[in-house]
C-alpha atoms as a PDB file:
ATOM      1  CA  UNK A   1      -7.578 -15.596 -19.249  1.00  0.00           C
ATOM      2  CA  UNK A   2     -11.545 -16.256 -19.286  1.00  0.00           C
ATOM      3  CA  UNK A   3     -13.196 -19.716 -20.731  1.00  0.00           C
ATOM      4  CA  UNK A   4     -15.020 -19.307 -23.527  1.00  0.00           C
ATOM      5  CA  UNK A   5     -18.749 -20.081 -22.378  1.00  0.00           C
ATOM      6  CA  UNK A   6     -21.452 -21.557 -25.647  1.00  0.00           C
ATOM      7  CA  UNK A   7     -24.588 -22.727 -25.357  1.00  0.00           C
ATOM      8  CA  UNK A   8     -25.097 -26.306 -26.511  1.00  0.00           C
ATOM      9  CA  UNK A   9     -28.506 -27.574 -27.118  1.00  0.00           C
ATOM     10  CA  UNK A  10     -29.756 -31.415 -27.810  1.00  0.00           C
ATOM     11  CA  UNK A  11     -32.673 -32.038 -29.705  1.00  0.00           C
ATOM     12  CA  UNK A  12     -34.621 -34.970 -30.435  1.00  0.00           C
ATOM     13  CA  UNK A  13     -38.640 -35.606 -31.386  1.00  0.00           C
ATOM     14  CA  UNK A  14     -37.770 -38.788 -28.736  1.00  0.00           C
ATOM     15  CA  UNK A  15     -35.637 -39.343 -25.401  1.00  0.00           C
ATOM     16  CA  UNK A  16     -32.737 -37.333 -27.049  1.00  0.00           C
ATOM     17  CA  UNK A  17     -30.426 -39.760 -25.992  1.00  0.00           C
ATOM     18  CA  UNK A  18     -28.570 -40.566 -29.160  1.00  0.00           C
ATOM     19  CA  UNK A  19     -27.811 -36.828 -29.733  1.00  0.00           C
ATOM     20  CA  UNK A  20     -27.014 -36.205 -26.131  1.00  0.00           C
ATOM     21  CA  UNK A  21     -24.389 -38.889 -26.593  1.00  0.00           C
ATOM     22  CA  UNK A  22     -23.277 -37.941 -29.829  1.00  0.00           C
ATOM     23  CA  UNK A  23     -22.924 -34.555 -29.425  1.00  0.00           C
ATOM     24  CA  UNK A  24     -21.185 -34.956 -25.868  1.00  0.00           C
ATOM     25  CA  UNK A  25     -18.314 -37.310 -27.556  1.00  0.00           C
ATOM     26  CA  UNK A  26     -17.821 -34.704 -29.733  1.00  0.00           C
ATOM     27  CA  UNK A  27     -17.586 -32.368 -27.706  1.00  0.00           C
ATOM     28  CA  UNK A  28     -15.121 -33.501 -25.128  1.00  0.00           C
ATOM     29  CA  UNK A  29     -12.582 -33.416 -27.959  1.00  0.00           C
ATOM     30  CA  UNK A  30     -12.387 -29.537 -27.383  1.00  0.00           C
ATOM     31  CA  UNK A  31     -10.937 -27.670 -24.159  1.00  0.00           C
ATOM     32  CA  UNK A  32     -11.081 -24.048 -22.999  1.00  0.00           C
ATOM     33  CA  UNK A  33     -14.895 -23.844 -22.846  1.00  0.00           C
ATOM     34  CA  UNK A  34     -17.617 -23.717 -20.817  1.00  0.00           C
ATOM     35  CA  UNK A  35     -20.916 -25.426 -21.689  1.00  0.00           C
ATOM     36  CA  UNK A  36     -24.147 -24.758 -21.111  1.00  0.00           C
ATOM     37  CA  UNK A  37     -25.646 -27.771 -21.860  1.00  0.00           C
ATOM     38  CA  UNK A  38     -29.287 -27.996 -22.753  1.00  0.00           C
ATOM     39  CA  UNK A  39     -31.262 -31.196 -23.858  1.00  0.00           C
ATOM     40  CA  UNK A  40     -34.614 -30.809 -25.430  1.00  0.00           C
ATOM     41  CA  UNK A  41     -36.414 -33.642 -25.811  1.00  0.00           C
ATOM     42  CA  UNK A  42     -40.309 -34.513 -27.841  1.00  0.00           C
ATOM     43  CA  UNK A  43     -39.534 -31.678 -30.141  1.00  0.00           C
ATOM     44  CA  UNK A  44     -42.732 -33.332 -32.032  1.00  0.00           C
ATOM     45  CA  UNK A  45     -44.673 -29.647 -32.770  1.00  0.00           C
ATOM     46  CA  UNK A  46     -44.286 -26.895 -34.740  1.00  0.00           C
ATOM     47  CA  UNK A  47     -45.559 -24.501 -31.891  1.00  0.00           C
ATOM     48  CA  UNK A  48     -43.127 -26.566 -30.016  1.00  0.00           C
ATOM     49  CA  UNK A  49     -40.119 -25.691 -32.506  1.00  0.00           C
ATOM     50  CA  UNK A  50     -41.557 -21.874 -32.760  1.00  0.00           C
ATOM     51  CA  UNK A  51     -40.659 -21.686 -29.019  1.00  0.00           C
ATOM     52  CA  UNK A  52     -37.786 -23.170 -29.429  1.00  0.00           C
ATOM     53  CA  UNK A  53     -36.112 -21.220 -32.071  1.00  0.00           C
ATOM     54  CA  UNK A  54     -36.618 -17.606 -29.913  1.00  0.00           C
ATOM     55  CA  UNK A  55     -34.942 -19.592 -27.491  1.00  0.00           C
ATOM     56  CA  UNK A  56     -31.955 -19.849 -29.394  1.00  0.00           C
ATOM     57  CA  UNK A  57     -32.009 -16.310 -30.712  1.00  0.00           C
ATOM     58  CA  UNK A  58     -32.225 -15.038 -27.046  1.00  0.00           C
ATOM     59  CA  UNK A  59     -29.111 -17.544 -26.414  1.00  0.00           C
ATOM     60  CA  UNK A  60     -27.062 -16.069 -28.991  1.00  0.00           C
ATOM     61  CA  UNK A  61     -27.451 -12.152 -28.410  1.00  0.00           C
ATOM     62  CA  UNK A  62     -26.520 -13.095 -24.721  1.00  0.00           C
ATOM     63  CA  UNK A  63     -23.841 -15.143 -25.135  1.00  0.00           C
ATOM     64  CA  UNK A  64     -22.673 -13.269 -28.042  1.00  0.00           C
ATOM     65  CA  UNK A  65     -22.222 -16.332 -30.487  1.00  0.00           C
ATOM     66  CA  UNK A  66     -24.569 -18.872 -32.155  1.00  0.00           C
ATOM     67  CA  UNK A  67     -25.422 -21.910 -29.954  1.00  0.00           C
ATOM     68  CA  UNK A  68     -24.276 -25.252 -31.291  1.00  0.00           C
ATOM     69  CA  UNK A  69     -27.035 -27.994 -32.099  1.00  0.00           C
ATOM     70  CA  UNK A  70     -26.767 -31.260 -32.260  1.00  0.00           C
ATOM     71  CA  UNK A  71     -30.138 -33.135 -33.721  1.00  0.00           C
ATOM     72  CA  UNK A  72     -31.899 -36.476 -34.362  1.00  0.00           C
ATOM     73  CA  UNK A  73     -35.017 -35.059 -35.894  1.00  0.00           C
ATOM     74  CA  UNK A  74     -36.675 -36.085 -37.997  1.00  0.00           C
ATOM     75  CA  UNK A  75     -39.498 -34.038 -39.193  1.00  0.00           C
ATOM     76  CA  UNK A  76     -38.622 -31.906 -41.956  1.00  0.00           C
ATOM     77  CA  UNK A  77     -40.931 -29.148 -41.231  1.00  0.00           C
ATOM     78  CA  UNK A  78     -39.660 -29.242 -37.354  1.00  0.00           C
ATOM     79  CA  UNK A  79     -35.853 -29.268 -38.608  1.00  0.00           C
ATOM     80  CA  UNK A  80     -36.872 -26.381 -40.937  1.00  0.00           C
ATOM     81  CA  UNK A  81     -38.084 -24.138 -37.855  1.00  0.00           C
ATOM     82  CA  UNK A  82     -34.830 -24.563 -36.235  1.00  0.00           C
ATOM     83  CA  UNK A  83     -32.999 -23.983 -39.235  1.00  0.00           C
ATOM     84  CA  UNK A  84     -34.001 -20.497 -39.705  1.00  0.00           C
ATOM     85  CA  UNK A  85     -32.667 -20.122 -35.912  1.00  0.00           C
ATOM     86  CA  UNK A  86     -29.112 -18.307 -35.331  1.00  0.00           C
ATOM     87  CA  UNK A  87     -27.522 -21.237 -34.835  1.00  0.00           C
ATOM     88  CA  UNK A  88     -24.713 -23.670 -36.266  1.00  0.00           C
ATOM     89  CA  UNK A  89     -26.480 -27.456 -36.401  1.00  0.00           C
ATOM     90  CA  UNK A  90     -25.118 -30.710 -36.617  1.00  0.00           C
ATOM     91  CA  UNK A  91     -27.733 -32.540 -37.922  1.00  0.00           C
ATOM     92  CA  UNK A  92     -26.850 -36.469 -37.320  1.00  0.00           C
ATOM     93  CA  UNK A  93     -29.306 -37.942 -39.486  1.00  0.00           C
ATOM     94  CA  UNK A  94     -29.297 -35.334 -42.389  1.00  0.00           C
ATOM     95  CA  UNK A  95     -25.631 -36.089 -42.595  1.00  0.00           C
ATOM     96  CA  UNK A  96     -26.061 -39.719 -42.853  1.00  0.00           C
ATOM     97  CA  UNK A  97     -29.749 -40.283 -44.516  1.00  0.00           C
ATOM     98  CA  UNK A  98     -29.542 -39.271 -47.729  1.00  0.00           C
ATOM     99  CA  UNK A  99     -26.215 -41.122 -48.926  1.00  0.00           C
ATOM    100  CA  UNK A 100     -27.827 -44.032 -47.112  1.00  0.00           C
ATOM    101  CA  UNK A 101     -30.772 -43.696 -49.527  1.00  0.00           C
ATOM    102  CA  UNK A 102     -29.014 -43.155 -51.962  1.00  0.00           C
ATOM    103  CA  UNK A 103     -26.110 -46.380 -51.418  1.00  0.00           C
ATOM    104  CA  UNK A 104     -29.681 -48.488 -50.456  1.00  0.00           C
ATOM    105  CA  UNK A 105     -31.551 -47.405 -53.641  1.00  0.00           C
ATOM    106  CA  UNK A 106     -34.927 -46.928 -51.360  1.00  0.00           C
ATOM    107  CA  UNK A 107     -35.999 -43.845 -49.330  1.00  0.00           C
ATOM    108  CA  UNK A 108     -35.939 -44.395 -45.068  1.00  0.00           C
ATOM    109  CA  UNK A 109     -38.972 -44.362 -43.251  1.00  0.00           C
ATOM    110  CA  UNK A 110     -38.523 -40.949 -41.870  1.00  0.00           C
ATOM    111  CA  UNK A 111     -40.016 -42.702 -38.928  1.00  0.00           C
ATOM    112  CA  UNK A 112     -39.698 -41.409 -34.973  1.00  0.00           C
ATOM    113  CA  UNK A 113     -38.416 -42.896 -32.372  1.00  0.00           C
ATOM    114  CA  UNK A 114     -37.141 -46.103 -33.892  1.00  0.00           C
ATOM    115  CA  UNK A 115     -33.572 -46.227 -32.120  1.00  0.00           C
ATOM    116  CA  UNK A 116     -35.701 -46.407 -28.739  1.00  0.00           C
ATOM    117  CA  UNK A 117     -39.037 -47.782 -29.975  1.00  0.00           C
ATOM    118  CA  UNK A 118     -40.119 -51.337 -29.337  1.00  0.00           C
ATOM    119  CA  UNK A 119     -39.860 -52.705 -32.630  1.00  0.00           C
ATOM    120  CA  UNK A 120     -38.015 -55.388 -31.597  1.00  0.00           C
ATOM    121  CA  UNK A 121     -40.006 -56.934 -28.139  1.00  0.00           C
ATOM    122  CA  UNK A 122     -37.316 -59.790 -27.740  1.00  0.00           C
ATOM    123  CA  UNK A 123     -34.394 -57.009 -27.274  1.00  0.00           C
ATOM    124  CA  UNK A 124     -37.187 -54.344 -24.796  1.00  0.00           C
ATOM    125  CA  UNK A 125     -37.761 -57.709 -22.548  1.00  0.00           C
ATOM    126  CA  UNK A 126     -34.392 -58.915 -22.456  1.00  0.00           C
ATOM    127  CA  UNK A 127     -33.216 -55.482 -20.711  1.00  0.00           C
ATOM    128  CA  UNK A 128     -36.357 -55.429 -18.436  1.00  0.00           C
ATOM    129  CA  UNK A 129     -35.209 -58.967 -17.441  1.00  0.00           C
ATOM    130  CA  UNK A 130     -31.826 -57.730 -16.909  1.00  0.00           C
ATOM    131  CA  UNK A 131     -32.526 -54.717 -15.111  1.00  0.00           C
ATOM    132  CA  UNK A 132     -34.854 -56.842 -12.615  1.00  0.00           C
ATOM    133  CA  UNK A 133     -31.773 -59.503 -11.768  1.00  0.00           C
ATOM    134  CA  UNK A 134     -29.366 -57.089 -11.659  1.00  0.00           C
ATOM    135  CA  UNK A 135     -31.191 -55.271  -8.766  1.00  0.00           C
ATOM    136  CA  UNK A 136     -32.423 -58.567  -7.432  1.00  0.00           C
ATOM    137  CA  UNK A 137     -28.319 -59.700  -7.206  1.00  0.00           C
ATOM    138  CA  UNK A 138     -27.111 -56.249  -6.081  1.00  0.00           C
ATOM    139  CA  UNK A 139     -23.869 -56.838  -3.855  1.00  0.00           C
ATOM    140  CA  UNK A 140     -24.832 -60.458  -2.865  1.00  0.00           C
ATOM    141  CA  UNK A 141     -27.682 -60.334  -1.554  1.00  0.00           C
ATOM    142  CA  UNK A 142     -29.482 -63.599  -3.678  1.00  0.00           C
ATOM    143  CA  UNK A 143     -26.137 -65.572  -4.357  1.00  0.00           C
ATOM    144  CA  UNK A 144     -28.894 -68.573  -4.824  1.00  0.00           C
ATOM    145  CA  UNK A 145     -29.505 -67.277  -8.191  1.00  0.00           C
ATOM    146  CA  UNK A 146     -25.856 -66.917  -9.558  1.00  0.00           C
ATOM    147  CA  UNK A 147     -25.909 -69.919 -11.948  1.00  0.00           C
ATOM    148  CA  UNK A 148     -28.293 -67.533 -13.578  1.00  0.00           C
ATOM    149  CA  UNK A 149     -25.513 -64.608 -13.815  1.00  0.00           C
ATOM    150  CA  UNK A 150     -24.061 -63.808 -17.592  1.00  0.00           C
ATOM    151  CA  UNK A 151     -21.296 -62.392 -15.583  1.00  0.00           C
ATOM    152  CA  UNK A 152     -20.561 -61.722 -11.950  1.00  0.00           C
ATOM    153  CA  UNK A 153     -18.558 -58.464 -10.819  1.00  0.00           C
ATOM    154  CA  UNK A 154     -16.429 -59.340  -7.711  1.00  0.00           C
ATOM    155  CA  UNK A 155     -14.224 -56.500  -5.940  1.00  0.00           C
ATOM    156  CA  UNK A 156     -14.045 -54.555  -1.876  1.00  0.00           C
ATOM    157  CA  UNK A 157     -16.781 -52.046  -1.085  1.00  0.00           C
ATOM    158  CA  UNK A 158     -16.861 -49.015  -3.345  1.00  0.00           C
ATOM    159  CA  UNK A 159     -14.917 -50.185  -6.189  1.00  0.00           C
ATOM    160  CA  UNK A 160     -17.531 -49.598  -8.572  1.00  0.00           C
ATOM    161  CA  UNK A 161     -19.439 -52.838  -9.160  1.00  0.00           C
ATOM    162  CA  UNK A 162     -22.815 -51.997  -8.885  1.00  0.00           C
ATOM    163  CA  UNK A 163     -23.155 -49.064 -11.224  1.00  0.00           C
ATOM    164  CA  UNK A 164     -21.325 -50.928 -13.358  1.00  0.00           C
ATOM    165  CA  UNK A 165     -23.950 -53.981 -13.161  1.00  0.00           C
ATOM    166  CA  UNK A 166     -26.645 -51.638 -13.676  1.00  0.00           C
ATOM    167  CA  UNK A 167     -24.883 -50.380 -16.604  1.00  0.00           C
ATOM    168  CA  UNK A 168     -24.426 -53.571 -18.378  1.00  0.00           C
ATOM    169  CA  UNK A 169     -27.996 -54.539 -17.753  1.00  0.00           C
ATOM    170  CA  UNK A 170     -29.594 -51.417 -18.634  1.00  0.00           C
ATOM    171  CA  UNK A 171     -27.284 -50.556 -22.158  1.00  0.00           C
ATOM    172  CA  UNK A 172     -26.549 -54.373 -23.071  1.00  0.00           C
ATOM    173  CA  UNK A 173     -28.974 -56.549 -21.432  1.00  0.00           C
ATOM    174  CA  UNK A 174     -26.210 -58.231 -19.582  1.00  0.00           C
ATOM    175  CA  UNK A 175     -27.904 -60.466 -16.055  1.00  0.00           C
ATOM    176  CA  UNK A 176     -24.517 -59.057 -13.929  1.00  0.00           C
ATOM    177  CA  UNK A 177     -24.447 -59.824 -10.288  1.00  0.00           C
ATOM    178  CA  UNK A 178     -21.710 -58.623  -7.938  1.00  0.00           C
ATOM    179  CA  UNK A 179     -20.469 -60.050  -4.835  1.00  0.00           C
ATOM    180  CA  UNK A 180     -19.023 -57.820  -2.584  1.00  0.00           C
ATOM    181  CA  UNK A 181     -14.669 -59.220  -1.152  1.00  0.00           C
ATOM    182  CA  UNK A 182     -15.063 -57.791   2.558  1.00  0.00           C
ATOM    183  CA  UNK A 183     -12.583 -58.012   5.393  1.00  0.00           C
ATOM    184  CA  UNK A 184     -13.919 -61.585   6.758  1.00  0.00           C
ATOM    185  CA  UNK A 185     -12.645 -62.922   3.212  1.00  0.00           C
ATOM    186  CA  UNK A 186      -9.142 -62.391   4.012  1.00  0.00           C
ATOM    187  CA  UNK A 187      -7.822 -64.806   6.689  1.00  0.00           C
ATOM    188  CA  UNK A 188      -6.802 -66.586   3.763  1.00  0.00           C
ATOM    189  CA  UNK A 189      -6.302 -66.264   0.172  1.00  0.00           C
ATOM    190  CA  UNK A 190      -8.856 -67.634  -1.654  1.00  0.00           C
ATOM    191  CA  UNK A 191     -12.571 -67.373  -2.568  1.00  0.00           C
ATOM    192  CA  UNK A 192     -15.466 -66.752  -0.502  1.00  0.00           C
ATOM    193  CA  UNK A 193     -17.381 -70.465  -0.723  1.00  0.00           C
ATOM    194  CA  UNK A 194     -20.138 -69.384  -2.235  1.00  0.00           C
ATOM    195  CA  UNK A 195     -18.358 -67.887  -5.530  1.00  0.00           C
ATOM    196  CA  UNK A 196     -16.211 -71.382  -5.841  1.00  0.00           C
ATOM    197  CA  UNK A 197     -19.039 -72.839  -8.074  1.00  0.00           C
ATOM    198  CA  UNK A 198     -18.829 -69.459 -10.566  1.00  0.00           C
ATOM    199  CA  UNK A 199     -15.037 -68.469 -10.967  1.00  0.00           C
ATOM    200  CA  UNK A 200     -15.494 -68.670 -14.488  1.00  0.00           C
ATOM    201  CA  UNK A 201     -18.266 -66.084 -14.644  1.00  0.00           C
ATOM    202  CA  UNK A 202     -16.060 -63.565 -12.116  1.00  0.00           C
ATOM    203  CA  UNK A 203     -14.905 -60.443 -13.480  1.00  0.00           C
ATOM    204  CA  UNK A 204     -12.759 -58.397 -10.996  1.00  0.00           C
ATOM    205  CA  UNK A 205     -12.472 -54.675 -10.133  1.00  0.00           C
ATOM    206  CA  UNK A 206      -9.860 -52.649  -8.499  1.00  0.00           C
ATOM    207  CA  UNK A 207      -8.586 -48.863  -7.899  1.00  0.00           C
ATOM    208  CA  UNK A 208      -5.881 -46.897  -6.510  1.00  0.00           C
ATOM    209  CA  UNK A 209      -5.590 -46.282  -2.895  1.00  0.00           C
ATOM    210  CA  UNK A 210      -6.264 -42.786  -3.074  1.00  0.00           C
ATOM    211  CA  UNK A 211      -9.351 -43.030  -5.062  1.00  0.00           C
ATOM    212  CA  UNK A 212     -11.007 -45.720  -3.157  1.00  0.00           C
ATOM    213  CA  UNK A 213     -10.005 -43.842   0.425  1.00  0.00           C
ATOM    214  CA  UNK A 214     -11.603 -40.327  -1.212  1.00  0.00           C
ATOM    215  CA  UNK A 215     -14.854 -42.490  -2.201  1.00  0.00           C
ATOM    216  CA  UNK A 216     -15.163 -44.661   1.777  1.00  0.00           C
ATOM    217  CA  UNK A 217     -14.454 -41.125   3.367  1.00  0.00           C
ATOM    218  CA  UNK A 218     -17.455 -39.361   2.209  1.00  0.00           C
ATOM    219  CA  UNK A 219     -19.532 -42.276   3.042  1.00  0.00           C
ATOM    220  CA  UNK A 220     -18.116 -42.875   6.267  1.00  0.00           C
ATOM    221  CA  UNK A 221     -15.659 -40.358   7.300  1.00  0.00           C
ATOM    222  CA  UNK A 222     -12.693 -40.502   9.260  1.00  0.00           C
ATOM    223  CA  UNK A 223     -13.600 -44.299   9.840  1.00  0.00           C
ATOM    224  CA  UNK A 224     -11.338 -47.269  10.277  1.00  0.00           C
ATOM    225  CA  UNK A 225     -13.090 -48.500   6.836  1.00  0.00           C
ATOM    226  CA  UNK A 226     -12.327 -45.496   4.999  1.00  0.00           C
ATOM    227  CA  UNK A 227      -8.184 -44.876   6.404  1.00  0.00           C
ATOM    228  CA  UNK A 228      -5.998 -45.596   3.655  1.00  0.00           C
ATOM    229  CA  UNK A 229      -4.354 -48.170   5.497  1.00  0.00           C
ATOM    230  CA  UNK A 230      -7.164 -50.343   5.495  1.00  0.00           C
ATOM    231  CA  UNK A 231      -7.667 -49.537   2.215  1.00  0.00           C
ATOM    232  CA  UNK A 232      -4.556 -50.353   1.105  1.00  0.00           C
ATOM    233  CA  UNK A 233      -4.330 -53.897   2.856  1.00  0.00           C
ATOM    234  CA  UNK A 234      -7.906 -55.054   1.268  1.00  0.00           C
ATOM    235  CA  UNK A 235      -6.802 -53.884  -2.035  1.00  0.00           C
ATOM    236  CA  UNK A 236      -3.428 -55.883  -1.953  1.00  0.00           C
ATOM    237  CA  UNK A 237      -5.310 -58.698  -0.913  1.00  0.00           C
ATOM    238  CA  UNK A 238      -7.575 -58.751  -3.629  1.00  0.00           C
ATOM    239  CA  UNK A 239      -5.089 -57.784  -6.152  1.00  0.00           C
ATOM    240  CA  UNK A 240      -3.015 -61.422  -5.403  1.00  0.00           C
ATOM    241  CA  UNK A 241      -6.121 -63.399  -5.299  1.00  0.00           C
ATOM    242  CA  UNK A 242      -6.969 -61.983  -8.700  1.00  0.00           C
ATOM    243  CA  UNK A 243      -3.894 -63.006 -10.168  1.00  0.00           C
ATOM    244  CA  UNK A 244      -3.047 -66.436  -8.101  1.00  0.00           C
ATOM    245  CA  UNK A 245      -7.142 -67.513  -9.253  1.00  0.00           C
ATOM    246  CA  UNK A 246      -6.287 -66.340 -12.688  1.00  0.00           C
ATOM    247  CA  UNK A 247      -9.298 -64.044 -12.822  1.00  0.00           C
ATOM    248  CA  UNK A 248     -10.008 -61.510 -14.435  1.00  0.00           C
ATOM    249  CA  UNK A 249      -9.661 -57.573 -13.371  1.00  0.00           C
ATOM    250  CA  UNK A 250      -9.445 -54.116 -14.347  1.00  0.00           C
ATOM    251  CA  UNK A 251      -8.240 -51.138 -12.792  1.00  0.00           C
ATOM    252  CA  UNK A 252     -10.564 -48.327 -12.541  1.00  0.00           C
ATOM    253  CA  UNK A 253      -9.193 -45.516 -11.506  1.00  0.00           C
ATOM    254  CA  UNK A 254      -9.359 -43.218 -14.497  1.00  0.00           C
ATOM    255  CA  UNK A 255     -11.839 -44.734 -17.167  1.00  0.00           C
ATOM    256  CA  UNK A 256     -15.258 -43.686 -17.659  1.00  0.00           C
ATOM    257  CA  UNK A 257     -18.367 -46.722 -16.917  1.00  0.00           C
ATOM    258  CA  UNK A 258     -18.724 -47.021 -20.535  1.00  0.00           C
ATOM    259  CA  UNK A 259     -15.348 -47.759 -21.003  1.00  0.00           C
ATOM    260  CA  UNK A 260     -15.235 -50.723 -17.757  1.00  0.00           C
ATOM    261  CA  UNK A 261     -18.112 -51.986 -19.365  1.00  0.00           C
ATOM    262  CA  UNK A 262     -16.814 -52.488 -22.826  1.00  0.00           C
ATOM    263  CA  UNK A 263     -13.663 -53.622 -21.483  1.00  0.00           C
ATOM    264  CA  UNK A 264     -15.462 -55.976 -19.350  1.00  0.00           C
ATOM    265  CA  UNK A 265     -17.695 -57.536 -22.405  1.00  0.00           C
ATOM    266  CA  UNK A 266     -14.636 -57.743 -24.571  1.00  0.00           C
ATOM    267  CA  UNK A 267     -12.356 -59.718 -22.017  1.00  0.00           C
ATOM    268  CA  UNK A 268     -15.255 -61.842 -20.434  1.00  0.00           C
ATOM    269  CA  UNK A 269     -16.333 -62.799 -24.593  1.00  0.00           C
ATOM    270  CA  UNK A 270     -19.685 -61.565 -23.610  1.00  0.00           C
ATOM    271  CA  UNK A 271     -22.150 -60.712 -26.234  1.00  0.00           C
ATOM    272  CA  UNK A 272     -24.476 -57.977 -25.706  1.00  0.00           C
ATOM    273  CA  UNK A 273     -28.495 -59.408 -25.837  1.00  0.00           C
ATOM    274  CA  UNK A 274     -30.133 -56.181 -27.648  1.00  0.00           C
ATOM    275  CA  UNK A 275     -31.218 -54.971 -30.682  1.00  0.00           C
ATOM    276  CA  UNK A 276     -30.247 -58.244 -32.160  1.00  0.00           C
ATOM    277  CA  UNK A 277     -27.030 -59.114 -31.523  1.00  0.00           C
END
């Protein structure tokens, strides 16, 4: 039996972030179909929309059925373009504006780009800070600067800690450092030295066996470093340290980075430093 294929398209007058996110949540709620995925961002003209919209015609006759669109614009005479399109819109502020108003008593701004903008300077530096010791504390390279760490990811090669740093740096403004647990840790069982002074900002990460062998055998394959055996012996080791330290650790296996990271905020008591909060 063939997938159903649709054409999907993501529109914003900004980054098209917050629809791209949106609309891909909603999405993964239905299986059976193929999508073509298309983001279209700075929508800000009306030649711009023009284009646009033939797109979207030519999308349905070939595919046979009216793309979906999922919007954050906010130009009425932009959205009004698209409207006239053959296609079936989800229109995220539309839905939301107007009872807003209404609940508010005022009208909005009807202003661009204000999810992303820099309206708030305090929140755009304190993710540029972030971002900078994040990549300046990438897999210990600068443990000197770990009293300055909001949190500090801890876990064997390839478990996942520095995309997740980056991640809590870049969406939350979190200062994570990560320390990598390597084979010369594990005469004994107990901390590298240098982390002694920080186990109360350690977080830990682990994996299954399988998933951490697939990941060390396309970096280095058929290697002593990437056998399961070895793989299973440093994740054992770390696994009892985790829980004789009291520290603690998630298993990664099958959740998305979003998901470590807001499982990692919400067990560490974290706060996230943007917009405000």
């Amino acid at each position: 039996m063939s997938r159903q294929k649709r054409t999907v398209y993501y529109l914003s007058d900004r980054t098209g972030i917050t629809a791209e996110t949106l609309g891909h949540s909603l999405l993964t709620q239905f299986d059976g179909i193929d999508w073509n995925k298309i983001n279209v961002p700075f929508l800000d003209s009306l030649a711009k929309a023009n284009d646009l919209a033939a797109r979207i015609n030519a999308a349905a006759e070939r595919d046979g059925c009216r793309p979906l669109i999922f919007s954050t614009l906010v130009d009425d005479d932009i959205r009004a373009v698209i409207a006239q399109a053959n296609c079936m819109i989800y229109d995220f502020f539309g839905t939301f504006i107007g009872s807003m108003e209404q609940e508010l008593q005022q009208p909005s701004a009807h202003a661009v780009g204000r999810s992303h903008g820099l309206q708030n300077n305090s929140s755009y530096f304190n993710r540029i800070a972030a971002i900078n010791y994040t990549l300046s504390n990438d897999d210990g390279v600068s443990a000197k600067n770990f009293n300055e760490a909001d949190i500090i990811l801890v876990g064997v090669s390839r478990s996942g800690k520095t995309p997740t740093c980056l991640y809590l740096a870049l969406q939350y403004g979190i200062s994570a450092a990560n320390y990598p647990l390597t084979e010369e840790d594990m005469d004994v069982l107990r901390l590298p030295k240098i982390l002694e002074p920080y186990k109360h900002k350690l977080f830990g990460l682990t994996l299954n066996v399988e998933q951490l062998h697939l990941i060390r055998q396309e970096r280095r394959p058929n290697s002593r470093y990437a056998s399961v055996a070895q793989c299973q012996h440093e994740l054992d080791w770390q696994e009892k340290l985790y829980k004789q330290l009291n520290i603690p650790y998630i298993d990664t296996t099958n959740i998305s980075i979003e998901e470590i990271s807001t499982i990692i905020l919400n067990g560490s008591g974290l706060k996230r430093h943007l917009y405000g909060q």
